[in-house]
N, C-alpha and C. Protein backbone atom coordinates (compact mmCIF):
# COMPACT_ATOMS: atom_id res chain seq x y z
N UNK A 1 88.55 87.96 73.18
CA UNK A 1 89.73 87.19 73.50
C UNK A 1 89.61 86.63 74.91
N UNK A 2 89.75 85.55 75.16
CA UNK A 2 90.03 84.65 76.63
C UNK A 2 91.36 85.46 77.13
N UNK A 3 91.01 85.69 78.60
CA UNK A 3 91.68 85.87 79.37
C UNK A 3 93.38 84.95 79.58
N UNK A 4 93.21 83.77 79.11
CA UNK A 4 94.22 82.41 79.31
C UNK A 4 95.04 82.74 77.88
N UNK A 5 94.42 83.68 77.19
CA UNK A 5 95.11 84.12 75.50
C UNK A 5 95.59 85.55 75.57
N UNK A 6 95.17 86.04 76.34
CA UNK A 6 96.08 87.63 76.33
C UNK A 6 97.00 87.62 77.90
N UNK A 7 96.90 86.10 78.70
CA UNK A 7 97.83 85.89 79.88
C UNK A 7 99.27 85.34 78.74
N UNK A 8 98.82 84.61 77.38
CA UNK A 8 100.06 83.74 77.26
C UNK A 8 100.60 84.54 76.34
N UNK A 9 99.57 85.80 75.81
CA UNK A 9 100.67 86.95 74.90
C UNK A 9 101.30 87.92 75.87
N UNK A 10 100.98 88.06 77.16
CA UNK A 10 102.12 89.10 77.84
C UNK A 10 103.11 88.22 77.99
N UNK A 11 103.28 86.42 78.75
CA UNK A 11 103.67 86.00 79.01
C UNK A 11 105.06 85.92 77.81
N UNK A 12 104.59 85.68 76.39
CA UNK A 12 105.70 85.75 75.44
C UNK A 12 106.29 86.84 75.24
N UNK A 13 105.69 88.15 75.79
CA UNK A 13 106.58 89.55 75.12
C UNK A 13 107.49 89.79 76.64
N UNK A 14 107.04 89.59 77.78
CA UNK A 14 107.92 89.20 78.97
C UNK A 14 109.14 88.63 78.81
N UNK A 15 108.74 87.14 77.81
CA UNK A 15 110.27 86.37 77.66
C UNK A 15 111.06 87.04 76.88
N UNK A 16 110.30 87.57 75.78
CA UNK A 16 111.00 87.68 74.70
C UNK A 16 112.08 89.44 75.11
N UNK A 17 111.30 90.16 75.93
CA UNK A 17 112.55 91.42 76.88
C UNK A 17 113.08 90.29 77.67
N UNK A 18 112.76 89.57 78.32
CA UNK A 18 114.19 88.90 78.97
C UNK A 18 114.82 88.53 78.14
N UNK A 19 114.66 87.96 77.24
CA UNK A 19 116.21 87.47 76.38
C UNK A 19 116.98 88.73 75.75
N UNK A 20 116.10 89.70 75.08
CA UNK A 20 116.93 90.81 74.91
C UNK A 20 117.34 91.35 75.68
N UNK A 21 117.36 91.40 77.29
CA UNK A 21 117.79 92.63 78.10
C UNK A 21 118.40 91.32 78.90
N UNK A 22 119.96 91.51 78.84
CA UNK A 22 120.54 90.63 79.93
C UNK A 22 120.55 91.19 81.36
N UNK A 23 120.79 92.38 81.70
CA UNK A 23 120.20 92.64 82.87
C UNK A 23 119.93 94.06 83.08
N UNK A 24 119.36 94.38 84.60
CA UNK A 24 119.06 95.85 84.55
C UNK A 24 119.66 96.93 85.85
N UNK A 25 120.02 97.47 85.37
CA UNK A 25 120.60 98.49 86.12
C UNK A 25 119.94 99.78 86.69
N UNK A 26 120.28 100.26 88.01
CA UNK A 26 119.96 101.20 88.27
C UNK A 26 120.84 101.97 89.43
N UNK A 27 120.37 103.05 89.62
CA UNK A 27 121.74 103.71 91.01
C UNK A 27 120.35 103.88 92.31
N UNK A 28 121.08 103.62 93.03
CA UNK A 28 120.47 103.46 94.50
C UNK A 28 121.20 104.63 95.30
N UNK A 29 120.76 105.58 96.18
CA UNK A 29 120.88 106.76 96.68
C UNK A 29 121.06 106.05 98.29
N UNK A 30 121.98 106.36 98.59
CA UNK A 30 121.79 105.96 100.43
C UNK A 30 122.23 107.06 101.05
N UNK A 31 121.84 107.19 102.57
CA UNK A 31 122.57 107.99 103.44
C UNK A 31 123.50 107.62 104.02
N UNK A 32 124.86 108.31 104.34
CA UNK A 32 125.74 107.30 105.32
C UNK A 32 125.77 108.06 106.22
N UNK A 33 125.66 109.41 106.76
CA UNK A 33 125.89 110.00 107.72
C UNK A 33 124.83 111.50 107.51
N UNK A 34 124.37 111.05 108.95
CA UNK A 34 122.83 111.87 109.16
C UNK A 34 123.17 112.56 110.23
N UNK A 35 123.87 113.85 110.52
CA UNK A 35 124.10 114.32 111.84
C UNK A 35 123.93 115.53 111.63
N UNK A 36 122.44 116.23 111.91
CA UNK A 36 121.86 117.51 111.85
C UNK A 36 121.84 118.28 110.63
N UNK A 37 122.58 118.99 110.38
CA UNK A 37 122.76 119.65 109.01
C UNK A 37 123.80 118.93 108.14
N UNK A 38 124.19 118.13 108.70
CA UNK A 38 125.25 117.44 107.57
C UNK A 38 124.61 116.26 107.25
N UNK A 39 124.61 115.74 105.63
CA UNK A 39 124.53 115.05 105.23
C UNK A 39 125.04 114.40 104.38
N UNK A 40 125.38 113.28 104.56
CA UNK A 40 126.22 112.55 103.06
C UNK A 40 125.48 111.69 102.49
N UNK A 41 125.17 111.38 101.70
CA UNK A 41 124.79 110.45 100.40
C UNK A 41 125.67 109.86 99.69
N UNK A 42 125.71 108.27 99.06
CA UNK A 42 126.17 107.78 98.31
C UNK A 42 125.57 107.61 97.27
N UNK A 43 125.94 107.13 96.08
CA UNK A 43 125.21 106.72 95.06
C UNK A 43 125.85 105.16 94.63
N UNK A 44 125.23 104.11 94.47
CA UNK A 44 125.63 103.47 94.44
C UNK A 44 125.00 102.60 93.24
N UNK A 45 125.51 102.00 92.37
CA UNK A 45 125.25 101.43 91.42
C UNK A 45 124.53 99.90 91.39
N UNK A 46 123.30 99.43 90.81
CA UNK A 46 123.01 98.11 90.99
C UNK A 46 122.70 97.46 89.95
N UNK A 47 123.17 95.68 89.42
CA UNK A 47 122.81 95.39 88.48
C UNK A 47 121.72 94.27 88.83
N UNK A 48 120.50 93.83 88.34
CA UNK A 48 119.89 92.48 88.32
C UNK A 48 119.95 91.91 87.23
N UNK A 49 120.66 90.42 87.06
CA UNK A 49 120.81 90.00 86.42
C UNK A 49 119.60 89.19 85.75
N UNK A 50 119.28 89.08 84.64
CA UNK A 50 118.20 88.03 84.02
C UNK A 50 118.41 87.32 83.72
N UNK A 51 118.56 85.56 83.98
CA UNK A 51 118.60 84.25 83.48
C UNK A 51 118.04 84.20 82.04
N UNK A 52 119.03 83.80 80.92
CA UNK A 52 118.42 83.21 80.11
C UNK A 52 117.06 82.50 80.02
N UNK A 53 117.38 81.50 80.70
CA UNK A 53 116.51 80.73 81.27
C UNK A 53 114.98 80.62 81.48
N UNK A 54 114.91 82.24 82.06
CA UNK A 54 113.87 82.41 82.74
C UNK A 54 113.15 82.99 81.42
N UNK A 55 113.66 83.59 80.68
CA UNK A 55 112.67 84.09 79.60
C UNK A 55 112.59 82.70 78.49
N UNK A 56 113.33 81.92 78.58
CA UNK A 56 112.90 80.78 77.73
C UNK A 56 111.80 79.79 78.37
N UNK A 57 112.15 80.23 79.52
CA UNK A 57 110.45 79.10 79.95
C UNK A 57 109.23 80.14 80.52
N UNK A 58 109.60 81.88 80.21
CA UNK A 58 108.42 82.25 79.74
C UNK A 58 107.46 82.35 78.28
N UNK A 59 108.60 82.51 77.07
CA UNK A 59 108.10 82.44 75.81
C UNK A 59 107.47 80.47 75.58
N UNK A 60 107.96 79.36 76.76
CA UNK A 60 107.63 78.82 76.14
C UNK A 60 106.00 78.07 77.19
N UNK A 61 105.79 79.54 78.32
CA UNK A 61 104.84 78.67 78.40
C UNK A 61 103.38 79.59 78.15
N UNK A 62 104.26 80.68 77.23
CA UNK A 62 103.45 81.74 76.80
C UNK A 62 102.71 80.91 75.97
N UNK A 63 103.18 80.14 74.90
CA UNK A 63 102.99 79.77 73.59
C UNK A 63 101.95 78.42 73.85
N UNK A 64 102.67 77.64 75.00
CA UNK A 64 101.80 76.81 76.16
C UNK A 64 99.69 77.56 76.43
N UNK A 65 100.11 78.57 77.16
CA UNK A 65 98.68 79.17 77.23
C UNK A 65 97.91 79.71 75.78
N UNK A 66 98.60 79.74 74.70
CA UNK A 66 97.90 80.58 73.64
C UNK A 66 97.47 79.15 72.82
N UNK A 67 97.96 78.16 72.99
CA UNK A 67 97.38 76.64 72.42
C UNK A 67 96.11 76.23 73.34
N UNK A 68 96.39 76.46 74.56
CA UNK A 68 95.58 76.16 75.43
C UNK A 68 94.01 77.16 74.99
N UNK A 69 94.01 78.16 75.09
CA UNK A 69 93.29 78.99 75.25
C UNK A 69 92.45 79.13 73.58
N UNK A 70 93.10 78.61 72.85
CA UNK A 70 92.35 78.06 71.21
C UNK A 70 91.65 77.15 71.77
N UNK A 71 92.15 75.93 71.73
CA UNK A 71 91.61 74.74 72.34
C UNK A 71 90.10 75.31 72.76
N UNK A 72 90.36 75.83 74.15
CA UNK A 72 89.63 76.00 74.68
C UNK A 72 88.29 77.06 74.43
N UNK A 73 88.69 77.49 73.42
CA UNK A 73 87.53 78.17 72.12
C UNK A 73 86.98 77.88 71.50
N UNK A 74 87.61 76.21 70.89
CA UNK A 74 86.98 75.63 69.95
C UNK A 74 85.59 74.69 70.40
């Protein structure tokens, strides 16, 4: 398999979790107060959002490199 053909099959399974996963979450741990033996921590919640978008112009330039990369076999 060409390298330019297993770039444009991650490239489509990339898009294709961005469109299923609208975004991703995780909790973020901070310190707010550091004074010898005392310590406080927060936990704080974060979302990143995923553009539609962005996984539609990865599946479509996945599909882009896997034409390319025939082509370029033949």
């Amino acid at each position: 398999m060409k390298p330019l053909t297993i770039f444009g099959v991650m490239l489509i399974a990339i898009g294709i979790a961005g469109l299923a996963i609208d975004n991703i979450s995780f909790t973020e741990r901070k310190t707010i107060v550091d004074a010898g033996p005392l310590k406080v921590t927060a936990d704080e919640q974060r979302t990143i959002p995923i553009p539609t978008v962005a996984g539609v112009i990865a599946v479509v330039a996945g599909v882009g490199l896997l034409f390319m990369g025939r082509r370029a076999q033949s």
